[in-house]
C-alpha atoms as a PDB file:
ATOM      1  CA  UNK A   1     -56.245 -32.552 -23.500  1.00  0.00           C
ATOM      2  CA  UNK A   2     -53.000 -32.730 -22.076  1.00  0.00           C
ATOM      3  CA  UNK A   3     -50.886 -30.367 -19.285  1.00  0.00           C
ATOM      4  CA  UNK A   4     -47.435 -30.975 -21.075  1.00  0.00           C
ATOM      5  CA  UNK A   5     -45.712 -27.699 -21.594  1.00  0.00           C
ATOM      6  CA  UNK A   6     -43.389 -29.274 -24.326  1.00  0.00           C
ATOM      7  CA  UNK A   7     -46.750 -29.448 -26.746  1.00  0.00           C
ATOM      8  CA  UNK A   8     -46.180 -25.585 -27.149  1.00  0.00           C
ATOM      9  CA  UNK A   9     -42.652 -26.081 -28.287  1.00  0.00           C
ATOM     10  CA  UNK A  10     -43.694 -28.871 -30.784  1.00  0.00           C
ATOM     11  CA  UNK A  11     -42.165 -27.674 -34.265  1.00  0.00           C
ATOM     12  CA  UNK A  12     -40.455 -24.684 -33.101  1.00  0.00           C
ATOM     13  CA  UNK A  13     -37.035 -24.617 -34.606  1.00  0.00           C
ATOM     14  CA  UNK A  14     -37.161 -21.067 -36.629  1.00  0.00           C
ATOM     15  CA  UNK A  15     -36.274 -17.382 -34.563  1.00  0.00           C
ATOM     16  CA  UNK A  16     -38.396 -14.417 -35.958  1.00  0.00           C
ATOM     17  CA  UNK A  17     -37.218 -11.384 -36.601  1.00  0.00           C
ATOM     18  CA  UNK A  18     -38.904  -8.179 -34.003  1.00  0.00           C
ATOM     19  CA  UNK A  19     -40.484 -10.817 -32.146  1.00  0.00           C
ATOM     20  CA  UNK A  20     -42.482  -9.865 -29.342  1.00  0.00           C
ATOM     21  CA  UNK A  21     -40.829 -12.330 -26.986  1.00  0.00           C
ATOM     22  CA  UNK A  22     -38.709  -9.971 -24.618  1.00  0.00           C
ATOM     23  CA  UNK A  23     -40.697  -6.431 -25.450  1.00  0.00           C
ATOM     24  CA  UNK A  24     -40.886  -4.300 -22.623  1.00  0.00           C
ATOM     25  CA  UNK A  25     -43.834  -3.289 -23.989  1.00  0.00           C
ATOM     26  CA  UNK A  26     -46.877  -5.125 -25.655  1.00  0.00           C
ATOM     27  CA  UNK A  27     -49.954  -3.918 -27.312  1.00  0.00           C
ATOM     28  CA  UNK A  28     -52.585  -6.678 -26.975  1.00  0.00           C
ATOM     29  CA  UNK A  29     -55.794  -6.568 -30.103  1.00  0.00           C
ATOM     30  CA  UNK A  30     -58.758  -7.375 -28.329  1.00  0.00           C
ATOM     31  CA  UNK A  31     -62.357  -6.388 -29.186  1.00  0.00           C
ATOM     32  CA  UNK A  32     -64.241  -4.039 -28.013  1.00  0.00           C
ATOM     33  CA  UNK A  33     -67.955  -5.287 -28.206  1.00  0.00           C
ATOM     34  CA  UNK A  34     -68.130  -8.541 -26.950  1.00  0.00           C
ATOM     35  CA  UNK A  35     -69.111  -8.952 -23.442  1.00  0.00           C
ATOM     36  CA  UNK A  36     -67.219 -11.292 -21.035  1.00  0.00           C
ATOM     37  CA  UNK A  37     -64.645 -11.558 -23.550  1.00  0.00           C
ATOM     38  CA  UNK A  38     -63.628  -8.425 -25.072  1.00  0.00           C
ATOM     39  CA  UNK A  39     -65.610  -5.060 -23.916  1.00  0.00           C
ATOM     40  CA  UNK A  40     -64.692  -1.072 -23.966  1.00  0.00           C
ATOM     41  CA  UNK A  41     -66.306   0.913 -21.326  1.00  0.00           C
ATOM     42  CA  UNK A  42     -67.174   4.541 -22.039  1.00  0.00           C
ATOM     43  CA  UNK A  43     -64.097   5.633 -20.067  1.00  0.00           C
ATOM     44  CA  UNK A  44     -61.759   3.088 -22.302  1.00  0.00           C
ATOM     45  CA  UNK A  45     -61.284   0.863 -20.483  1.00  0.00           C
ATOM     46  CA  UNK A  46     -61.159  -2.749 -21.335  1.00  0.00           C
ATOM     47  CA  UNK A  47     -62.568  -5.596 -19.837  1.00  0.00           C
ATOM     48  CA  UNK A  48     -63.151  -9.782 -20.201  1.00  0.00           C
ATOM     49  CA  UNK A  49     -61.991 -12.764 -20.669  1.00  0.00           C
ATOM     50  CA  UNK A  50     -59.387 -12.278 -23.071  1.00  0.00           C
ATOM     51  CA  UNK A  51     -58.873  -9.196 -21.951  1.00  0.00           C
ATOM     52  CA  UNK A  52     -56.762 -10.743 -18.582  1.00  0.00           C
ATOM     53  CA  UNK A  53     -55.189 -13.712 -20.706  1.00  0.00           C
ATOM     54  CA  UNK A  54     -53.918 -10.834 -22.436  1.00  0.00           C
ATOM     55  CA  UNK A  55     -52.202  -9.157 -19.407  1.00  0.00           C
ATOM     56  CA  UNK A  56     -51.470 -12.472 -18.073  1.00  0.00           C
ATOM     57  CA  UNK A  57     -49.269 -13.613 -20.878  1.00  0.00           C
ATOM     58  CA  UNK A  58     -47.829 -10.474 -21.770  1.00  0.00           C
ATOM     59  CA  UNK A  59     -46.554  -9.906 -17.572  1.00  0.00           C
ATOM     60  CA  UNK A  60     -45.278 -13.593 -18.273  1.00  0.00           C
ATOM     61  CA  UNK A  61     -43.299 -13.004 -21.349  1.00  0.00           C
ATOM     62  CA  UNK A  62     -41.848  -9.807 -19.345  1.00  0.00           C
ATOM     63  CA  UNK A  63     -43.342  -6.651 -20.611  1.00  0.00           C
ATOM     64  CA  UNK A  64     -43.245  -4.321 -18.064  1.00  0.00           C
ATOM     65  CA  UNK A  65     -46.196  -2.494 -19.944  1.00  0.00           C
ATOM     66  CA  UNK A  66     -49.316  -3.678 -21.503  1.00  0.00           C
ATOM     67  CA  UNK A  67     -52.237  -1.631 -23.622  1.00  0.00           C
ATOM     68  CA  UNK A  68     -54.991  -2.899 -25.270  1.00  0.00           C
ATOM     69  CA  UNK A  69     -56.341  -1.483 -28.909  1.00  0.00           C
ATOM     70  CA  UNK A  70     -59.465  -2.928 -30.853  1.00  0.00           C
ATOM     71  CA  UNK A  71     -59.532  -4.532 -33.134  1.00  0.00           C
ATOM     72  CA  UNK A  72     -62.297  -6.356 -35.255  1.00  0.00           C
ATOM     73  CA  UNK A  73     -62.845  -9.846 -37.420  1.00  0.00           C
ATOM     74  CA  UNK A  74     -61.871  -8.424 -40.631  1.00  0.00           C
ATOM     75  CA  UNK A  75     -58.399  -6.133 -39.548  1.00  0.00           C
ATOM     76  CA  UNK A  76     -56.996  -8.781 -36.913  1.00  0.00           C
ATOM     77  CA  UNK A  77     -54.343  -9.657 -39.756  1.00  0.00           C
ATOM     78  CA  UNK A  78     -53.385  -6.084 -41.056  1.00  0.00           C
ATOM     79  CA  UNK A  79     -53.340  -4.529 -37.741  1.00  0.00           C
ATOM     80  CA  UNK A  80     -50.455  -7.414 -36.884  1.00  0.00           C
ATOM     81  CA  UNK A  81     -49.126  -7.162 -40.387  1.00  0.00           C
ATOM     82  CA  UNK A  82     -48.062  -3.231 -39.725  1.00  0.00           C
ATOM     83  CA  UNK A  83     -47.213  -3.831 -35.805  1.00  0.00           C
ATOM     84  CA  UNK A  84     -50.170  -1.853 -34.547  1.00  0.00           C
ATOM     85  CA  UNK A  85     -50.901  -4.782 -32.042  1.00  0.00           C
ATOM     86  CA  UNK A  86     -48.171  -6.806 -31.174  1.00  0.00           C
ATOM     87  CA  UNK A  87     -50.622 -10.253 -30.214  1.00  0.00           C
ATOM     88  CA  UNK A  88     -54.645 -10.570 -30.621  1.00  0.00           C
ATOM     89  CA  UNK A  89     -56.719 -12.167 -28.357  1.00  0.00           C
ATOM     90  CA  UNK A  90     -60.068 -11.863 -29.920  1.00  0.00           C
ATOM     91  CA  UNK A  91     -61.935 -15.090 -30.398  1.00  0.00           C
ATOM     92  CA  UNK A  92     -59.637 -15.911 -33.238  1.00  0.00           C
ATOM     93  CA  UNK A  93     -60.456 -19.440 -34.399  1.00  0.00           C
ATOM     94  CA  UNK A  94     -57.275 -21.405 -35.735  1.00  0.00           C
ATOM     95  CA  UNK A  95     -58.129 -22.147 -39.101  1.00  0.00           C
ATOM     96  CA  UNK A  96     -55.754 -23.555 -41.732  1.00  0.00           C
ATOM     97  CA  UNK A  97     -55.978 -20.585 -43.875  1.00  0.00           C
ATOM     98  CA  UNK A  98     -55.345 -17.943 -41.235  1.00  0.00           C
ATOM     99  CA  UNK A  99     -52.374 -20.097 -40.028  1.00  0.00           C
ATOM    100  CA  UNK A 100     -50.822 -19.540 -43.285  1.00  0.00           C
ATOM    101  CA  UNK A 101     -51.131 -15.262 -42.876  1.00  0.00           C
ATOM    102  CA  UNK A 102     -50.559 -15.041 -38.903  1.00  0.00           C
ATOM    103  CA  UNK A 103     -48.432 -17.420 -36.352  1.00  0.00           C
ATOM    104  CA  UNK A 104     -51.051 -19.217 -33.412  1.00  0.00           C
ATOM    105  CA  UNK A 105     -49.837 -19.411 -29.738  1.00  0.00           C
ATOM    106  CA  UNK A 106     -52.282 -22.188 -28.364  1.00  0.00           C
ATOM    107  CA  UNK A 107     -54.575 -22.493 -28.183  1.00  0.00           C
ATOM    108  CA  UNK A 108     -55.863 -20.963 -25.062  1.00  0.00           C
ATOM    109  CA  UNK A 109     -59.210 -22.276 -24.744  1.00  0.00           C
ATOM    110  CA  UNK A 110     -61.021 -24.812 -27.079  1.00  0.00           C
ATOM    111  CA  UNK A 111     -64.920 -23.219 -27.364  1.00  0.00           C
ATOM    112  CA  UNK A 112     -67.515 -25.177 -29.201  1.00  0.00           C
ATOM    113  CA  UNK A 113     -69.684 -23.408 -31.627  1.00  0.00           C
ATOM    114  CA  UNK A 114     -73.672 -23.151 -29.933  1.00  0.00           C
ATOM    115  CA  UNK A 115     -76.534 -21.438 -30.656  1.00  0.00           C
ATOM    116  CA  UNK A 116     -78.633 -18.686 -29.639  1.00  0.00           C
ATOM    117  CA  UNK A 117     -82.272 -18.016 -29.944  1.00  0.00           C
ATOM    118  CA  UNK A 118     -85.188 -16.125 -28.313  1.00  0.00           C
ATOM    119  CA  UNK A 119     -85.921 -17.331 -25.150  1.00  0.00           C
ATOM    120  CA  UNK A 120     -89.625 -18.172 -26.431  1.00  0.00           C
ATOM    121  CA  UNK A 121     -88.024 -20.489 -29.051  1.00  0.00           C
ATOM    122  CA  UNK A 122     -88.924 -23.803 -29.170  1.00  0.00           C
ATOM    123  CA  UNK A 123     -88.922 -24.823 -32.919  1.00  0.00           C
ATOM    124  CA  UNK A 124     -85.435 -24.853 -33.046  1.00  0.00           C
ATOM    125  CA  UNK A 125     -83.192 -27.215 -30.591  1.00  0.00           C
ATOM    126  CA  UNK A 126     -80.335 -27.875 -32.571  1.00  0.00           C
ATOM    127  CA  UNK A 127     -77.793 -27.109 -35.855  1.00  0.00           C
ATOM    128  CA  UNK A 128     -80.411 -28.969 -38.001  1.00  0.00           C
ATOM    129  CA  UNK A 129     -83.381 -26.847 -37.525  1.00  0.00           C
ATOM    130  CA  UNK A 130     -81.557 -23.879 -38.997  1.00  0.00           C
ATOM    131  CA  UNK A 131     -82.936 -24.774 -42.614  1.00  0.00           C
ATOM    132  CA  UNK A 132     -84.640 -22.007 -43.907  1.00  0.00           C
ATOM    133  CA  UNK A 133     -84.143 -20.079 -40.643  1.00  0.00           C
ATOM    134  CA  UNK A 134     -83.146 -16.571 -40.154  1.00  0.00           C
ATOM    135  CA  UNK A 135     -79.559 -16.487 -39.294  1.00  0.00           C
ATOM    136  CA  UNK A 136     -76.862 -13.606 -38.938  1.00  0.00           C
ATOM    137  CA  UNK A 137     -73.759 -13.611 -40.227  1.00  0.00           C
ATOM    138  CA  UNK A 138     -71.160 -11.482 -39.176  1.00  0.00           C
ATOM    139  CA  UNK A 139     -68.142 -10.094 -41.057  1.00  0.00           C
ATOM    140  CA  UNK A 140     -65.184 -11.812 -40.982  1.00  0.00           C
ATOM    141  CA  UNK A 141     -66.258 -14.945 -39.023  1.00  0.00           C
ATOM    142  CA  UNK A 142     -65.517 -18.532 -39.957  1.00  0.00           C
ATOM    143  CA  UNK A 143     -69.045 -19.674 -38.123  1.00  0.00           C
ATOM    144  CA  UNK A 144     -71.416 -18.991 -40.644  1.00  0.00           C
ATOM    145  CA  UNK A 145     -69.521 -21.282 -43.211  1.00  0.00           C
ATOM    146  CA  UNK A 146     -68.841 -23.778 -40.996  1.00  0.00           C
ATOM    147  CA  UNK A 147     -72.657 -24.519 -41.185  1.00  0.00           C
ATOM    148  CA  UNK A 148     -73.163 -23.351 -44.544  1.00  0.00           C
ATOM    149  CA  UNK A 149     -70.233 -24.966 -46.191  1.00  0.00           C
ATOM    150  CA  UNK A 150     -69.345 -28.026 -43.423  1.00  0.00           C
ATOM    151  CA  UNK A 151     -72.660 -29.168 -42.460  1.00  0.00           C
ATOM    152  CA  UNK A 152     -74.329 -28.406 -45.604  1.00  0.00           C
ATOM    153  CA  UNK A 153     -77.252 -26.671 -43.587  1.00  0.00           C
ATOM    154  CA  UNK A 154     -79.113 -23.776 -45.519  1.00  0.00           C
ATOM    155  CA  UNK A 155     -80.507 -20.950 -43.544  1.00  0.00           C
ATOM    156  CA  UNK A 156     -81.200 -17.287 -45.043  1.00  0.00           C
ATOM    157  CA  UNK A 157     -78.081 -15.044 -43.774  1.00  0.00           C
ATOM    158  CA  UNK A 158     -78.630 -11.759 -42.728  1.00  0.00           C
ATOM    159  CA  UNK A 159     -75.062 -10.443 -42.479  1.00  0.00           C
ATOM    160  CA  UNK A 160     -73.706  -7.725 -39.977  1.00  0.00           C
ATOM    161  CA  UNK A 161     -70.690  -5.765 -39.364  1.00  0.00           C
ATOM    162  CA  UNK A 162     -69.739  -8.137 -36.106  1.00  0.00           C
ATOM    163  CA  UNK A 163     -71.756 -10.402 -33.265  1.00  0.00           C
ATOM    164  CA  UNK A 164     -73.019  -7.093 -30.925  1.00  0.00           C
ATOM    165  CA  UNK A 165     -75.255  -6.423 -34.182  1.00  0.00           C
ATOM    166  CA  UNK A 166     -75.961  -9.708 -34.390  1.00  0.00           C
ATOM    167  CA  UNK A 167     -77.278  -9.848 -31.309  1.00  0.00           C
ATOM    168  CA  UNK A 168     -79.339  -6.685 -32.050  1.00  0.00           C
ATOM    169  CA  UNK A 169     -80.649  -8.129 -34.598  1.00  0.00           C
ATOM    170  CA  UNK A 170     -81.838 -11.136 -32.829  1.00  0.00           C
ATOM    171  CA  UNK A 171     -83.608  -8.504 -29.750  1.00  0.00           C
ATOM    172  CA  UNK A 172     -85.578  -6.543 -32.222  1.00  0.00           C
ATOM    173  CA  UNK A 173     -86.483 -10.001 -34.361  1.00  0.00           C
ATOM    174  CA  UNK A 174     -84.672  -9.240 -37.824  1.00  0.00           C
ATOM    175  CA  UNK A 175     -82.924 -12.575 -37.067  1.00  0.00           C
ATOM    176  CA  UNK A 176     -83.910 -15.935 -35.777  1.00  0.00           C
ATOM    177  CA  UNK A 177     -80.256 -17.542 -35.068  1.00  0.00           C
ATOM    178  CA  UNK A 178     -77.092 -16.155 -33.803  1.00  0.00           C
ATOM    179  CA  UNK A 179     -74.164 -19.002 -33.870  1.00  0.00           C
ATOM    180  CA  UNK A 180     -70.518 -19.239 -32.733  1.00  0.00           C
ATOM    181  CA  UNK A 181     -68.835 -20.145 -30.008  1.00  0.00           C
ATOM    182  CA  UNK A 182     -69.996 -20.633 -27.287  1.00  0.00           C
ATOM    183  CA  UNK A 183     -68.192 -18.074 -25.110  1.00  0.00           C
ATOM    184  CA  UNK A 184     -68.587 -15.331 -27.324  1.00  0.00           C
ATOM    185  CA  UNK A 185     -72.914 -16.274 -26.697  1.00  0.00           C
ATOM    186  CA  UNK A 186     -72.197 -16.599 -23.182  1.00  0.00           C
ATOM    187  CA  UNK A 187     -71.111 -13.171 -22.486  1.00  0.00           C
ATOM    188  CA  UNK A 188     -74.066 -11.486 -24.618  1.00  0.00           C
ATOM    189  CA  UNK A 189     -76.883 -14.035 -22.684  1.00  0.00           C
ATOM    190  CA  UNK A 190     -75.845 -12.913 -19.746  1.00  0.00           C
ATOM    191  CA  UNK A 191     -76.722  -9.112 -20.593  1.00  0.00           C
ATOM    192  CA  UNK A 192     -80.097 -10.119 -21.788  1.00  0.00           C
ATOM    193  CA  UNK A 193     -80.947 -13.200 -20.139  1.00  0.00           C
ATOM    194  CA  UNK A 194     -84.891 -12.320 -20.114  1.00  0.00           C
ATOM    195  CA  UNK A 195     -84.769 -12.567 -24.007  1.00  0.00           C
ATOM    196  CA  UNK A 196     -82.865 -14.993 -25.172  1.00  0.00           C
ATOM    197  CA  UNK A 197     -80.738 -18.775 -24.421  1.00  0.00           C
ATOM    198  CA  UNK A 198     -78.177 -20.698 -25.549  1.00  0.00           C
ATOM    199  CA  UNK A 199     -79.254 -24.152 -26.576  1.00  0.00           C
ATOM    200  CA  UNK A 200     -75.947 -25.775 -25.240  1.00  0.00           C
ATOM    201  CA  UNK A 201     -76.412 -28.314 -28.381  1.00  0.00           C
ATOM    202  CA  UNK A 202     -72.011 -27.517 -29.129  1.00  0.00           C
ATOM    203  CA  UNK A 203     -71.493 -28.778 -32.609  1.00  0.00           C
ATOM    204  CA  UNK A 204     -68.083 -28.092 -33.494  1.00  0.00           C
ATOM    205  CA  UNK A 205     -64.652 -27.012 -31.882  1.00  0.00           C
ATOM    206  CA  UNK A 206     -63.631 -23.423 -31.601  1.00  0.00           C
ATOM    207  CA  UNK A 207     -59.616 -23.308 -30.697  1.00  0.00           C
ATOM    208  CA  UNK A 208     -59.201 -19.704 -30.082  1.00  0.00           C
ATOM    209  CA  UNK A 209     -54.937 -19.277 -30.928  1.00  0.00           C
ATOM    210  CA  UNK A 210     -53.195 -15.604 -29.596  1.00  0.00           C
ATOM    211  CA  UNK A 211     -52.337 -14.493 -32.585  1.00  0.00           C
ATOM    212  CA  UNK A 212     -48.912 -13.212 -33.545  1.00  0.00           C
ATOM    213  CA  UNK A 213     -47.081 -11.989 -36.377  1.00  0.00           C
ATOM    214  CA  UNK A 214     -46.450 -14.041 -39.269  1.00  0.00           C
ATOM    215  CA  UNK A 215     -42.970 -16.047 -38.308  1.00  0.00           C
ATOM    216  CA  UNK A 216     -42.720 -14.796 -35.098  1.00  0.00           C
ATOM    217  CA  UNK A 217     -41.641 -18.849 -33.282  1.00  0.00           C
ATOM    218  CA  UNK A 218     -40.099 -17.178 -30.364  1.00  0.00           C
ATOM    219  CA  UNK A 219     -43.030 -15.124 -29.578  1.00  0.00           C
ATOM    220  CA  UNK A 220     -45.356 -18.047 -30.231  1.00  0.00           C
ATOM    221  CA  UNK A 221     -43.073 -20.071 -27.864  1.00  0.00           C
ATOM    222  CA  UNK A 222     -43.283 -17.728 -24.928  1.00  0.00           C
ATOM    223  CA  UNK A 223     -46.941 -17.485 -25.210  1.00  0.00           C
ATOM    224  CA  UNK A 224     -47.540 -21.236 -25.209  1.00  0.00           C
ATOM    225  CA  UNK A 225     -45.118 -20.989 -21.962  1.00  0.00           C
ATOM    226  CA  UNK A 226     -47.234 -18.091 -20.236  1.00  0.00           C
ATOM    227  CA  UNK A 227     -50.416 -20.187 -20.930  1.00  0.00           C
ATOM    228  CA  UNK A 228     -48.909 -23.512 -19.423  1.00  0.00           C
ATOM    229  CA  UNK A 229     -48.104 -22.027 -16.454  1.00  0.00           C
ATOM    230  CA  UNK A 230     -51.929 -19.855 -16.557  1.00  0.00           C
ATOM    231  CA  UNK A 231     -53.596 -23.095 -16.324  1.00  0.00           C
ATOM    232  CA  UNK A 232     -51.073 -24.999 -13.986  1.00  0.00           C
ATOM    233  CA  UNK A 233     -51.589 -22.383 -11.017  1.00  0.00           C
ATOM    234  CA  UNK A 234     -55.160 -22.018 -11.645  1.00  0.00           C
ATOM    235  CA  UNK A 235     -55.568 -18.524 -12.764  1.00  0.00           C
ATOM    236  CA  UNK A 236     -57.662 -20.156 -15.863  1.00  0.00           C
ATOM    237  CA  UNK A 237     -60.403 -21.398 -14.331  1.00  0.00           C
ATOM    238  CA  UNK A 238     -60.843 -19.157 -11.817  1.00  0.00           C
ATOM    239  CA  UNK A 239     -61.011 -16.572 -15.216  1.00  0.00           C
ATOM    240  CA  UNK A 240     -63.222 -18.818 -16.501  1.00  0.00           C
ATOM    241  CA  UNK A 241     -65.394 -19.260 -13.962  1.00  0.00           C
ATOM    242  CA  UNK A 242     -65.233 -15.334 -13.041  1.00  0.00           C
ATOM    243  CA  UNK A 243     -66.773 -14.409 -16.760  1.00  0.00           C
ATOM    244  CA  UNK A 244     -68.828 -17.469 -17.514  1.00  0.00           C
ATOM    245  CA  UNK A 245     -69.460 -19.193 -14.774  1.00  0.00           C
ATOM    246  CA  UNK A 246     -72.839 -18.004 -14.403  1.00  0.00           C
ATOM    247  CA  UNK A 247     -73.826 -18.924 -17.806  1.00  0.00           C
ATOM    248  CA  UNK A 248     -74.542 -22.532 -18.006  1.00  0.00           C
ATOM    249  CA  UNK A 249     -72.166 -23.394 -20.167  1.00  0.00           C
ATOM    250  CA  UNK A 250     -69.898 -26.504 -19.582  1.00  0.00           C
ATOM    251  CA  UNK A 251     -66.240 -25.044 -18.729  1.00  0.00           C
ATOM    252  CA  UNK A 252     -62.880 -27.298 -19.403  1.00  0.00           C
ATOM    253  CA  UNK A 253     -60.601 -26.444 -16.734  1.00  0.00           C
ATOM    254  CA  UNK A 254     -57.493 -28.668 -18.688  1.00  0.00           C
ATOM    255  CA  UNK A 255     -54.800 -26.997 -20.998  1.00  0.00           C
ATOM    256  CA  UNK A 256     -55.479 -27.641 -24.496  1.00  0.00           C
ATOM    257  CA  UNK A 257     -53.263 -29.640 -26.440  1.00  0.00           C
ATOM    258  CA  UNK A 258     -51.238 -26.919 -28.408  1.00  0.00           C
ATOM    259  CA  UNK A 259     -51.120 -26.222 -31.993  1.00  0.00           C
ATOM    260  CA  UNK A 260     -47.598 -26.035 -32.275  1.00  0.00           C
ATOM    261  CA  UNK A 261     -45.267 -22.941 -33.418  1.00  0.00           C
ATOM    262  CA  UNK A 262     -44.532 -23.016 -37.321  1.00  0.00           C
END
């Protein structure tokens, strides 16, 4: 992990066309059910994590207005596809096959993929006690296969619509094992820290990219700017450490080394 701002400009030689770079104003995707990253309030408002690297980058890239909309695992690509949102910031993985349908700024935190049990658990203290386990899997997530299919680890999958059923799921007992990363746990432990824990036993990297529209380099090149400078005058860890620093989990206060605009 490196603080070099030229990383974000690594490969960035094409313009796209209605790029978001120099909107005056932005509509960031975030979710809406994921505490400490992502949350509506009854009133509609929006809160987390995400939620401020949103209005961070988009003040930085000079929109003079910023809105948030939800937005969920399994739409994050058609609501950027038909210019609903304009960038998503919603624990969005960088994977090579969503690279190919969307263009990653970052990314702007690497998370590691934990798990979460009941706070009674004690059978299971790491990925390889999931066999034959209860697990959930939510819709449109990469985590489940990255066990399933990467690690070749076979628990019964119990899937969901996202990770706040999930997590009901694990209160009421239907499931044994919610997994992803680690700050998407961190925000739902913290609401029910009587019932359940994070085992802090991180077994793979989560790069969580801002997510643009497909082609959009000068977009992709602002945002890699507006997070260089996020981390450089310390507004990132003091995020970081406002919405999970009470968690437990280890926070990395360096810039991650870019994916590069293509």
């Amino acid at each position: 992990m490196v603080a070099v701002a030229s990383l974000g400009l690594t490969g960035c030689t094409a313009t796209a066309t209605a790029s978001v770079s120099g909107k005056s104003a932005i509509v960031v995707g975030v979710k809406a059910d994921q505490p400490g990253l992502g949350f509506k309030a009854q009133d509609g408002t929006y809160s987390g994590f995400e939620v401020d690297v949103g209005r961070y980058i988009a003040d930085h890239m000079g929109a003079s207005r910023v809105t948030f909309k939800t937005v969920t695992s399994d739409n994050r690509e058609d609501l950027l596809r038909n210019h609903t949102v304009d960038i998503v910031l919603a624990s969005y993985s960088i994977t090579p096959d969503r690279a190919r349908e969307v263009t990653f700024g970052g990314p702007y935190y690497v998370a590691h993929q934990d798990i979460m049990v009941h706070r009674d658990e004690t059978r299971i203290r790491s990925v390889r006690d999931l066999t034959g386990r209860t697990m959930c899997k939510a819709s449109g997530s990469v985590s489940t296969e990255r066990i399933v299919e990467g690690l070749g680890i076979k628990p019964r999958l119990a899937p969901a619509p996202s990770y706040s059923d999930c997590v009901a799921k694990l209160l009421d007992g239907t499931v044994d094992v919610v997994s992803t990363g680690d700050l998407v746990l961190a925000g739902f432990a913290a609401r029910n820290r009587s019932r359940v824990k994070i085992l802090n036993a991180p077994f793979t990297d989560e790069p969580y990219g801002v997510g643009l529209r497909n082609g959009d380099i000068d977009g992709c090149e602002g945002v890699n700017r507006a997070l260089t400078r996020m981390y450089q005058d310390g507004t990132a860890i003091r995020l970081l450490q406002k919405w999970f620093g009470a968690s437990g989990i280890t926070l990395n206060p360096e810039v991650p080394e870019y994916e590069g605009c293509s």
